[in-house]
C-alpha atoms as a PDB file:
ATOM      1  CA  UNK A   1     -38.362 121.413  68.755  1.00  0.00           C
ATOM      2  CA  UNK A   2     -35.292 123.315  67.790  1.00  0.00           C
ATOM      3  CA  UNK A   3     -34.409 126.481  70.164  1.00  0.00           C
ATOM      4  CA  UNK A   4     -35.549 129.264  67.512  1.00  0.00           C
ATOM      5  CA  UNK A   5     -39.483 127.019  67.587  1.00  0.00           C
ATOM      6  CA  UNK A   6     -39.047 126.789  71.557  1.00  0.00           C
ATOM      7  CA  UNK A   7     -41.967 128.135  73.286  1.00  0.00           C
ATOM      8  CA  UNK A   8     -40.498 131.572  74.981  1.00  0.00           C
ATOM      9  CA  UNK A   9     -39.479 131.687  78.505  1.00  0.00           C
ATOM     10  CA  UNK A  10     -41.384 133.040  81.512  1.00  0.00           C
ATOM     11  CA  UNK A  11     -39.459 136.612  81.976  1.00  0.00           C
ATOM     12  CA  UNK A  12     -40.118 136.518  78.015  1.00  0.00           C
ATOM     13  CA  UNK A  13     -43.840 136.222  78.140  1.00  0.00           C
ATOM     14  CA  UNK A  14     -44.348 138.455  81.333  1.00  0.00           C
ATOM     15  CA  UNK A  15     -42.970 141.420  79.329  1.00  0.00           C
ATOM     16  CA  UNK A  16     -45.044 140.468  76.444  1.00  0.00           C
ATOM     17  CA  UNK A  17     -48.016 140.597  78.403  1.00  0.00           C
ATOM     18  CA  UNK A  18     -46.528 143.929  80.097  1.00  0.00           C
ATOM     19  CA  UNK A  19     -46.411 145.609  76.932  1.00  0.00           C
ATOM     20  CA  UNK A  20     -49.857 144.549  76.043  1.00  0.00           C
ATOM     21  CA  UNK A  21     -51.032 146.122  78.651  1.00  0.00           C
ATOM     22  CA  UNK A  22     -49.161 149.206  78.456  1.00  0.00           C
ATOM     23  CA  UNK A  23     -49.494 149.705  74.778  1.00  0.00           C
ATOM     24  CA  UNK A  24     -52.975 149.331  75.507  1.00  0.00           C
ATOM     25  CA  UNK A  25     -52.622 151.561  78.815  1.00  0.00           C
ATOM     26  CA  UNK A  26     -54.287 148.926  80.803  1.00  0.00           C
ATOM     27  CA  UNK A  27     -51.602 149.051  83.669  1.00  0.00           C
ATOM     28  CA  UNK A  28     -54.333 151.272  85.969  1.00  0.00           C
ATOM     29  CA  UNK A  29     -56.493 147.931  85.960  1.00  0.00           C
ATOM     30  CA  UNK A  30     -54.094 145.757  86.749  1.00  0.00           C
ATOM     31  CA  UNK A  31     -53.855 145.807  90.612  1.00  0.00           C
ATOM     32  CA  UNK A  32     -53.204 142.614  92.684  1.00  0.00           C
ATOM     33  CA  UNK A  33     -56.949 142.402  93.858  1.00  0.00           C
ATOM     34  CA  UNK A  34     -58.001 143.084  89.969  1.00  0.00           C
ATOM     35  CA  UNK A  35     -55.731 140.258  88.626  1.00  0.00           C
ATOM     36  CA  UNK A  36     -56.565 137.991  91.265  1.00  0.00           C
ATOM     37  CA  UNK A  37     -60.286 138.240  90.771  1.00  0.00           C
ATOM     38  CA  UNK A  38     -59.427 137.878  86.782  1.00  0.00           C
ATOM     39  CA  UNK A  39     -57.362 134.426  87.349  1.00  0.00           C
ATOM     40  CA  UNK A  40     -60.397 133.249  89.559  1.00  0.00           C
ATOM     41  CA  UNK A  41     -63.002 134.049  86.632  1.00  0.00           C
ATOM     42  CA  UNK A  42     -60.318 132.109  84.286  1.00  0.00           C
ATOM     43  CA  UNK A  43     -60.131 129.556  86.665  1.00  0.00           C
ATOM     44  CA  UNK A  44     -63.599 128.907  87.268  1.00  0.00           C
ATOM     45  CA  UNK A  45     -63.694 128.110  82.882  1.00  0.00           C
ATOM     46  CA  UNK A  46     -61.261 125.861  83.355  1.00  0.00           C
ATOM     47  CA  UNK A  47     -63.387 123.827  85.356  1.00  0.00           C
ATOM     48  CA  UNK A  48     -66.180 124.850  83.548  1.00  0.00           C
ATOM     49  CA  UNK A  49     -64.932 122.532  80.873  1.00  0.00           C
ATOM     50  CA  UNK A  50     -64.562 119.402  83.255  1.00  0.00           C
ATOM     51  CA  UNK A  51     -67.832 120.192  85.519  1.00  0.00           C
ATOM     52  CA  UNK A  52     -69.949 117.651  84.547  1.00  0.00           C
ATOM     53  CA  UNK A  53     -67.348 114.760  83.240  1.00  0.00           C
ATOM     54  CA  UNK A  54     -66.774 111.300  84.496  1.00  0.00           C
ATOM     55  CA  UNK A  55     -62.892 111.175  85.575  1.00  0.00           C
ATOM     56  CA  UNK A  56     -62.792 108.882  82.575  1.00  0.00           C
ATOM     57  CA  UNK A  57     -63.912 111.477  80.080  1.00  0.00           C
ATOM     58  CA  UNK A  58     -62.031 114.306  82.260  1.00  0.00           C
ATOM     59  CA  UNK A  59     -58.616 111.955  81.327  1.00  0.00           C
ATOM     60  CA  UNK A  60     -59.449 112.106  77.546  1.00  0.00           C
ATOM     61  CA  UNK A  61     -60.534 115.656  76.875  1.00  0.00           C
ATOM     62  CA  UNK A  62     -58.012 116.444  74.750  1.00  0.00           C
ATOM     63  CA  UNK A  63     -59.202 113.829  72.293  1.00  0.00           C
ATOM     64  CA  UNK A  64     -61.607 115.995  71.324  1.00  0.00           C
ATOM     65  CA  UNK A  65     -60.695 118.888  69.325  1.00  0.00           C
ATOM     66  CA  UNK A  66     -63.234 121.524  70.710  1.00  0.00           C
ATOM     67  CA  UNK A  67     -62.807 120.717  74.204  1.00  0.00           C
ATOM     68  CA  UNK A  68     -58.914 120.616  73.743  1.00  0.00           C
ATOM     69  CA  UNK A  69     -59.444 123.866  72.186  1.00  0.00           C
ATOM     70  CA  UNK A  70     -61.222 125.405  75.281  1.00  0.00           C
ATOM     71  CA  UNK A  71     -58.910 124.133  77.525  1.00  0.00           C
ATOM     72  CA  UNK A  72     -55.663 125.710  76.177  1.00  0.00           C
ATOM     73  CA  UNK A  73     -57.122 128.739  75.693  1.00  0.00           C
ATOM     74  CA  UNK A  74     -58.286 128.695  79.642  1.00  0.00           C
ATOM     75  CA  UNK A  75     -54.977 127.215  80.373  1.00  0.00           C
ATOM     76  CA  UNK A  76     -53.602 129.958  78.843  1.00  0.00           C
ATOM     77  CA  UNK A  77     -55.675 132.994  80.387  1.00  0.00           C
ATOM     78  CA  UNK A  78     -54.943 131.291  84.140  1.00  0.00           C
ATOM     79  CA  UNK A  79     -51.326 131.264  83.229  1.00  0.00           C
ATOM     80  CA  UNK A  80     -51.650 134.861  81.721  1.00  0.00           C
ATOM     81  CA  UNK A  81     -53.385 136.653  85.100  1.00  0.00           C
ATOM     82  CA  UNK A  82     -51.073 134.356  87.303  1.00  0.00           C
ATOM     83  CA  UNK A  83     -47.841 135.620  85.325  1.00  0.00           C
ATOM     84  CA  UNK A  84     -49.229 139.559  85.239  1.00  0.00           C
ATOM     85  CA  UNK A  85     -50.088 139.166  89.332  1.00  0.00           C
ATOM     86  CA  UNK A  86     -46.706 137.938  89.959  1.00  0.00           C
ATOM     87  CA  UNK A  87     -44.855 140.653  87.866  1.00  0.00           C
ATOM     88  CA  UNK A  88     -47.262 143.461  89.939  1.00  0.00           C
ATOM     89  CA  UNK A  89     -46.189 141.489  93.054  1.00  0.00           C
ATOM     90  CA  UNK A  90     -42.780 141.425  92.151  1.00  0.00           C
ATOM     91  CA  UNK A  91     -42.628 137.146  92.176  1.00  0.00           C
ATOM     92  CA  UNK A  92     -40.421 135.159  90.693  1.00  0.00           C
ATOM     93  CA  UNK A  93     -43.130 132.001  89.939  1.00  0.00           C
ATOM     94  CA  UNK A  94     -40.507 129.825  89.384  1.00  0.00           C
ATOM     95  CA  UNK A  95     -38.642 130.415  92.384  1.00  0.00           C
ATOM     96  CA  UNK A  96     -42.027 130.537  94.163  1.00  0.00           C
ATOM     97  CA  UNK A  97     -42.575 127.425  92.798  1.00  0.00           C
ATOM     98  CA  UNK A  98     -39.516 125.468  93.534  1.00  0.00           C
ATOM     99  CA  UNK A  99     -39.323 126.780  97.184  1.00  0.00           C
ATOM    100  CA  UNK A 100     -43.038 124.995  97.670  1.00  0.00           C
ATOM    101  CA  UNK A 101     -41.546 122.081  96.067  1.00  0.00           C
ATOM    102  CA  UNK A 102     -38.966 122.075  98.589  1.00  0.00           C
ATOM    103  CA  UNK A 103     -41.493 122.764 101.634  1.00  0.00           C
ATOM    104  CA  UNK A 104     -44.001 120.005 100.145  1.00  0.00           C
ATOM    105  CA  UNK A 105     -41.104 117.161  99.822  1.00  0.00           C
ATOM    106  CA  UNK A 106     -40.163 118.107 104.123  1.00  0.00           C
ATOM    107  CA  UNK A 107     -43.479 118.292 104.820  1.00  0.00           C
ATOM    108  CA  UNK A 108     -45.194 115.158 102.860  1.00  0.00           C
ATOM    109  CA  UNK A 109     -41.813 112.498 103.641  1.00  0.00           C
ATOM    110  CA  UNK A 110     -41.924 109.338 101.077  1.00  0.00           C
ATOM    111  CA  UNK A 111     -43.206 106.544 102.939  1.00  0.00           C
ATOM    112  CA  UNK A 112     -45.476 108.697 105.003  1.00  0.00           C
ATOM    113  CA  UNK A 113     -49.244 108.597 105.382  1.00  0.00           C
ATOM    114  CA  UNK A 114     -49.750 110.085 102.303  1.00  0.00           C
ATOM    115  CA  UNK A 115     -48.333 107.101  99.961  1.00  0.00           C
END
């Protein structure tokens, strides 16, 4: 993928979504409590789409085009709400992200009772 084809960064698609929201003047909606309550709705059709599948067909839903379909677009919404909360909350996700990372790796030691 060359970088002009490269999917847009995170600071990139939370001002997209901000001025989706604005230009529709949706901003008075979009409180924490709001936005949380939105990314559990689009979380809940996420799993929606793997409720009732074996793990074995849960591994190869994205054979089929439909349910592939489905889940990007829920992929998609979850990753919308979770990006809009964040820039209401003022969180960096990936810095958010990295610091659990860090916090996870002290707290769950290779070669501990979890391997």
């Amino acid at each position: 993928m060359t970088e002009e084809n490269s999917p847009p960064d995170l600071p990139a698609l939370q001002r997209r979504l901000a001025e989706f929201a604005a230009a529709r003047s949706w901003q008075p909606y979009h409180t924490p409590k709001n936005l949380v309550s939105a990314l559990s709705v689009e979380a809940a059709e996420l799993v929606e789409v793997f409720q009732w599948l074996t793990p074995e067909q849960s591994e190869r839903v994205m054979d089929d085009p439909d349910s592939a379909h489905r889940v990007t677009d829920e992929v998609a919404d979850v990753l919308a709400y979770l990006l809009q909360l964040c820039d209401v909350l003022g969180i960096d996700p990936r810095a958010a992200l990295a610091a659990k990372i860090e916090r996870n790796e002290l707290r769950f030691p290779v070669g501990g009772n979890g391997d």
